[in-house]
Protein backbone atom coordinates (compact mmCIF):
# COMPACT_ATOMS: atom_id res chain seq x y z
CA UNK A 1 69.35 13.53 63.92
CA UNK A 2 72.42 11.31 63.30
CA UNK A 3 74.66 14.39 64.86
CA UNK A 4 72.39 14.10 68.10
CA UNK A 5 72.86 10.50 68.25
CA UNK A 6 76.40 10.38 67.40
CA UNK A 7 76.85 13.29 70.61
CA UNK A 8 74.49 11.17 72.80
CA UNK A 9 77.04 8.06 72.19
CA UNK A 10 79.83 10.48 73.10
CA UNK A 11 78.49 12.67 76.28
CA UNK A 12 76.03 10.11 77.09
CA UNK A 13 71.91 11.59 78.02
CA UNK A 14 72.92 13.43 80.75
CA UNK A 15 75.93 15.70 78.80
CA UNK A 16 73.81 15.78 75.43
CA UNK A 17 72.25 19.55 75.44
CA UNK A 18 71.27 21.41 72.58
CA UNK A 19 73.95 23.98 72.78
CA UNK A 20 76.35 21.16 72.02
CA UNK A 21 74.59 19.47 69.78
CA UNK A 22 74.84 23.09 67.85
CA UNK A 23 78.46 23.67 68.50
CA UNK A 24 79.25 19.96 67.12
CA UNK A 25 77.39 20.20 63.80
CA UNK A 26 78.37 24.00 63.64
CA UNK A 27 74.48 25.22 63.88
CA UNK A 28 73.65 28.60 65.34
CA UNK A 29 70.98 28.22 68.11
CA UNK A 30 67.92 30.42 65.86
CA UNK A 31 68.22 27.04 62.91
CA UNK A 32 68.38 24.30 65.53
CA UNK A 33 65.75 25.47 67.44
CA UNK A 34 63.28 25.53 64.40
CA UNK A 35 64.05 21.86 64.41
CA UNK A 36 63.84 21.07 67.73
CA UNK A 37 62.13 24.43 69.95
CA UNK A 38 63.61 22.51 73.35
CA UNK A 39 65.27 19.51 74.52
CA UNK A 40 62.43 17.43 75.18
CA UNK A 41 61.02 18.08 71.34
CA UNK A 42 64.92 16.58 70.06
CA UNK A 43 64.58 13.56 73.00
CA UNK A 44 61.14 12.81 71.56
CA UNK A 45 62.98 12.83 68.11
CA UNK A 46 65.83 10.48 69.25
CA UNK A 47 63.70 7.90 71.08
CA UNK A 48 61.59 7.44 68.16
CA UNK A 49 64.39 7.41 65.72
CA UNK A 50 66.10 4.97 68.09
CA UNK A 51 63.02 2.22 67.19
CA UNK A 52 63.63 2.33 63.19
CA UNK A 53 65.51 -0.76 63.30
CA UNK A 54 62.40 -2.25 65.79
CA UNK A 55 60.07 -1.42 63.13
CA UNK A 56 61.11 -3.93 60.67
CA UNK A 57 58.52 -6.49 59.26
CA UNK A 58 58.91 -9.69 61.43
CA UNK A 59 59.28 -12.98 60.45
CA UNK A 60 56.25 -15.07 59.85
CA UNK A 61 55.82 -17.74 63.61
CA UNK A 62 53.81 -18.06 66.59
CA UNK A 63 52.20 -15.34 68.55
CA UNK A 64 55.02 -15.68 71.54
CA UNK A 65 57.80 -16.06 69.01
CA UNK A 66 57.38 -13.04 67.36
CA UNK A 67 56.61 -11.39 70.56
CA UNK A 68 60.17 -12.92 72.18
CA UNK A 69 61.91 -11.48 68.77
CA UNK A 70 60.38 -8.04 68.82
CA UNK A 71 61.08 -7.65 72.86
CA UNK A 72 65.07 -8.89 71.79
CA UNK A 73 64.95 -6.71 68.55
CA UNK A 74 64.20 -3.97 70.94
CA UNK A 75 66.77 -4.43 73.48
CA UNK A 76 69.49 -4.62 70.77
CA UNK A 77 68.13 -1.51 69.48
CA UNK A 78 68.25 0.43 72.85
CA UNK A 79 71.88 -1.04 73.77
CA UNK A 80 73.43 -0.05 70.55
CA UNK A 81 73.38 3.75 71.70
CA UNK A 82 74.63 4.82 75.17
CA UNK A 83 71.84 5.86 77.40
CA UNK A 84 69.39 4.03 74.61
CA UNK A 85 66.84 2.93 76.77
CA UNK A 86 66.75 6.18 78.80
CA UNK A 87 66.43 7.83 75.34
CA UNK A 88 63.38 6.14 74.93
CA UNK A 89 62.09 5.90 78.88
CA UNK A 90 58.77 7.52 79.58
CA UNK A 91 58.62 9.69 75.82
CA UNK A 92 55.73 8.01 75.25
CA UNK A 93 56.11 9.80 71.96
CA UNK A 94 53.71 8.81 68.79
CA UNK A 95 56.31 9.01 66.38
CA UNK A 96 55.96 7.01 63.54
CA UNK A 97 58.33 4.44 64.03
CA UNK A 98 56.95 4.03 67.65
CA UNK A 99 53.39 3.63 65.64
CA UNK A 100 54.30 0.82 63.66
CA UNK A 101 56.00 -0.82 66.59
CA UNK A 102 52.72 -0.76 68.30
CA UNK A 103 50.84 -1.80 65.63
CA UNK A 104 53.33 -4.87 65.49
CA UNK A 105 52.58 -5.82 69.11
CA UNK A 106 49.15 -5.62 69.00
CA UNK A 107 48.66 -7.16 65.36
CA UNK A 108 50.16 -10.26 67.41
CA UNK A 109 48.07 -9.97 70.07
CA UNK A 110 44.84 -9.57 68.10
CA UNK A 111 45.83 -12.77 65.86
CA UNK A 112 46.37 -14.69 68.97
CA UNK A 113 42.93 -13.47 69.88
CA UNK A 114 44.11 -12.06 73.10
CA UNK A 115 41.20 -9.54 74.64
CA UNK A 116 41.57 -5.98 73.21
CA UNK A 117 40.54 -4.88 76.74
CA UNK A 118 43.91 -6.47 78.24
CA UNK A 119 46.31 -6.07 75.12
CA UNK A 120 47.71 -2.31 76.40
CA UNK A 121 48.12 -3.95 79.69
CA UNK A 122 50.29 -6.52 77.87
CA UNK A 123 52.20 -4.15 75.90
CA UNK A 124 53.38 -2.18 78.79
CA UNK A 125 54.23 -4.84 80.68
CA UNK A 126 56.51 -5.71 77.81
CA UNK A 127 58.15 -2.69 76.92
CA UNK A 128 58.36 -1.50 80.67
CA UNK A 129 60.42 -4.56 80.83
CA UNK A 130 62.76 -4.33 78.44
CA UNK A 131 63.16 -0.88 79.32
CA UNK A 132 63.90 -1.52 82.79
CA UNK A 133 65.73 -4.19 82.21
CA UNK A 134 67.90 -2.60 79.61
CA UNK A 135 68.32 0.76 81.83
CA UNK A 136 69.67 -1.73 84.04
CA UNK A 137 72.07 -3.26 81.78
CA UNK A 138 73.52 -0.53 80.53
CA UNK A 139 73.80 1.17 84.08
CA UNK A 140 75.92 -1.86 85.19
CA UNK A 141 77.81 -1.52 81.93
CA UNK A 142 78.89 2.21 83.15
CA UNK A 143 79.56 1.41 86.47
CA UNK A 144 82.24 -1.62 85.20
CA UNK A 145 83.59 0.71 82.85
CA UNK A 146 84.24 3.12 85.83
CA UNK A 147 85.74 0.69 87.57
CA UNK A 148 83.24 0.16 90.71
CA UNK A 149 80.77 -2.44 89.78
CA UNK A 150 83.05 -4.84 91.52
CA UNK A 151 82.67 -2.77 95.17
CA UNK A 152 78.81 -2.14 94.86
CA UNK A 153 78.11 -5.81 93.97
CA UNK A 154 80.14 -6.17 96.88
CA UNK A 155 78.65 -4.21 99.33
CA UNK A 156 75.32 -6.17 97.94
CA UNK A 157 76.40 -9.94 97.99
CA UNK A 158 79.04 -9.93 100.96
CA UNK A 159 77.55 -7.36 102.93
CA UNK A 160 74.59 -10.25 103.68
CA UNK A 161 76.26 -12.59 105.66
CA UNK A 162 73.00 -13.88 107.32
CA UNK A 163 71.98 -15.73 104.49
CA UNK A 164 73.11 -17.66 102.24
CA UNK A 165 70.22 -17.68 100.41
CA UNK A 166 70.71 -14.03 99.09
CA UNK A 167 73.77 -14.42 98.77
CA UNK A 168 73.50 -17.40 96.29
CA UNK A 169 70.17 -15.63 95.01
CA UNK A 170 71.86 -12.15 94.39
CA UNK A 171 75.39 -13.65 93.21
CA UNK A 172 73.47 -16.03 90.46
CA UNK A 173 71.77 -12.99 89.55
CA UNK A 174 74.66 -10.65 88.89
CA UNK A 175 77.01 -12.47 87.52
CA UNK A 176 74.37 -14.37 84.45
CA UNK A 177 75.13 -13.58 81.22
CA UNK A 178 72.33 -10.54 80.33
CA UNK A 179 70.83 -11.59 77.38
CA UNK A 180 70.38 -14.97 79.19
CA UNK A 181 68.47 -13.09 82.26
CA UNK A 182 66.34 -10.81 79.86
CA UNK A 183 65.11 -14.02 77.76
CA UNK A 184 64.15 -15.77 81.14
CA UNK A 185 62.34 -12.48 82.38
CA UNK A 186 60.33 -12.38 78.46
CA UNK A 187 59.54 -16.12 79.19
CA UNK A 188 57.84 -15.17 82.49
CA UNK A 189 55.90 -12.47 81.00
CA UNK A 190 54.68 -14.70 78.28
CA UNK A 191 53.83 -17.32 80.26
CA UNK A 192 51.49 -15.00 82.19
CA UNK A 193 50.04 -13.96 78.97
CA UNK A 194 49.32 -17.46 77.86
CA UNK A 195 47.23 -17.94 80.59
CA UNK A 196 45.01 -15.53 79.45
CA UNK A 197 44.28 -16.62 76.08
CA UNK A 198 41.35 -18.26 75.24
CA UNK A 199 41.27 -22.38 75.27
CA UNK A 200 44.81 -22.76 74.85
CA UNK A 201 46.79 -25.76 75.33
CA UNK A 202 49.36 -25.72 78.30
CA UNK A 203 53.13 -25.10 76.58
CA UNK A 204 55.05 -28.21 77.24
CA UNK A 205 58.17 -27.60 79.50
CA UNK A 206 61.31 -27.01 77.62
């Protein structure tokens, strides 16, 4: 598994193939094939092995606390690896790091009393978040490495000339620093979520 990840940081998800990942750790297709019988069985490896560091015992704090940590723990864990959060997109695996993450998520929830009825839906708002999110992040990470983020933000921002609105709205958006945009996103999800919660106090604004 660390060969597969260490390839996936080098070709990226879309050069990583089992026939590489055999020539690189000098494997003959028969052995790595009883480990992983296809591609999809050594993805469904990789995204769960990708959430070990996610599955770590929290620190002790409020119900939307812990959730903003996990949600940032998360992200960190996805951008660490190229292609992370594609890894990981739409596995829906049941390894068991993924397991404990989701018994993280909704041990908060269920403390916080939040409805068991609602608590998937809150969960994959969450995650599809950060996943999105992060895809997005790291997609705009290739693209300046490549040298032509600077033309398609460009063909975005100054190709709307007819208002400045979108331009302001779009250029703001762009150019924020990422982990300042992805806390402000969690903070609107949570938000949402304490509405939900039972006879709880409005949060003060910060």
């Amino acid at each position: 598994m660390d060969g597969a990840i260490a390839l996936l940081d080098v070709e990226g998800l879309d050069g990583l193939t089992t026939r590489k990942l055999g020539a690189a750790l000098n494997v003959r297709g028969p052995a790595l094939y009883r480990h992983f019988p296809s591609k999809e069985a050594l993805l469904d490896a990789m995204a769960d092995r990708l959430l070990e560091a996610v599955a770590a015992p929290l620190p002790a704090g409020p119900w939307d606390e812990q959730l903003t940590f996990l949600a940032g723990r998360l992200r960190a864990a996805l951008l660490s690896h190229r292609d992370g959060a594609r890894v990981v997109a739409g596995t829906y695996v049941a390894g068991p790091n993924t397991r404990l993450v989701e018994d993280a998520v909704f041990g908060i929830l269920q403390a916080a009393d939040f409805p068991a009825e609602r608590a998937g839906w809150v969960a994959l708002s969450l995650g599809h978040y950060v996943l999105g999110h992060t895809i997005e992040e790291q997609a705009q990470a290739q693209l300046s490495a490549d040298g032509i983020w600077k033309d398609r933000k460009d063909a975005l921002v100054v190709g709307r000339p007819d208002s400045e609105y979108v331009r302001t709205a779009l250029t703001t958006a762009f150019d924020a620093d990422p982990a300042e945009r992805f806390a402000y996103g969690v903070r609107l999800i949570l938000d949402g979520v304490r509405r939900e919660l039972p006879d709880t106090p409005p949060r003060p604004a910060d």
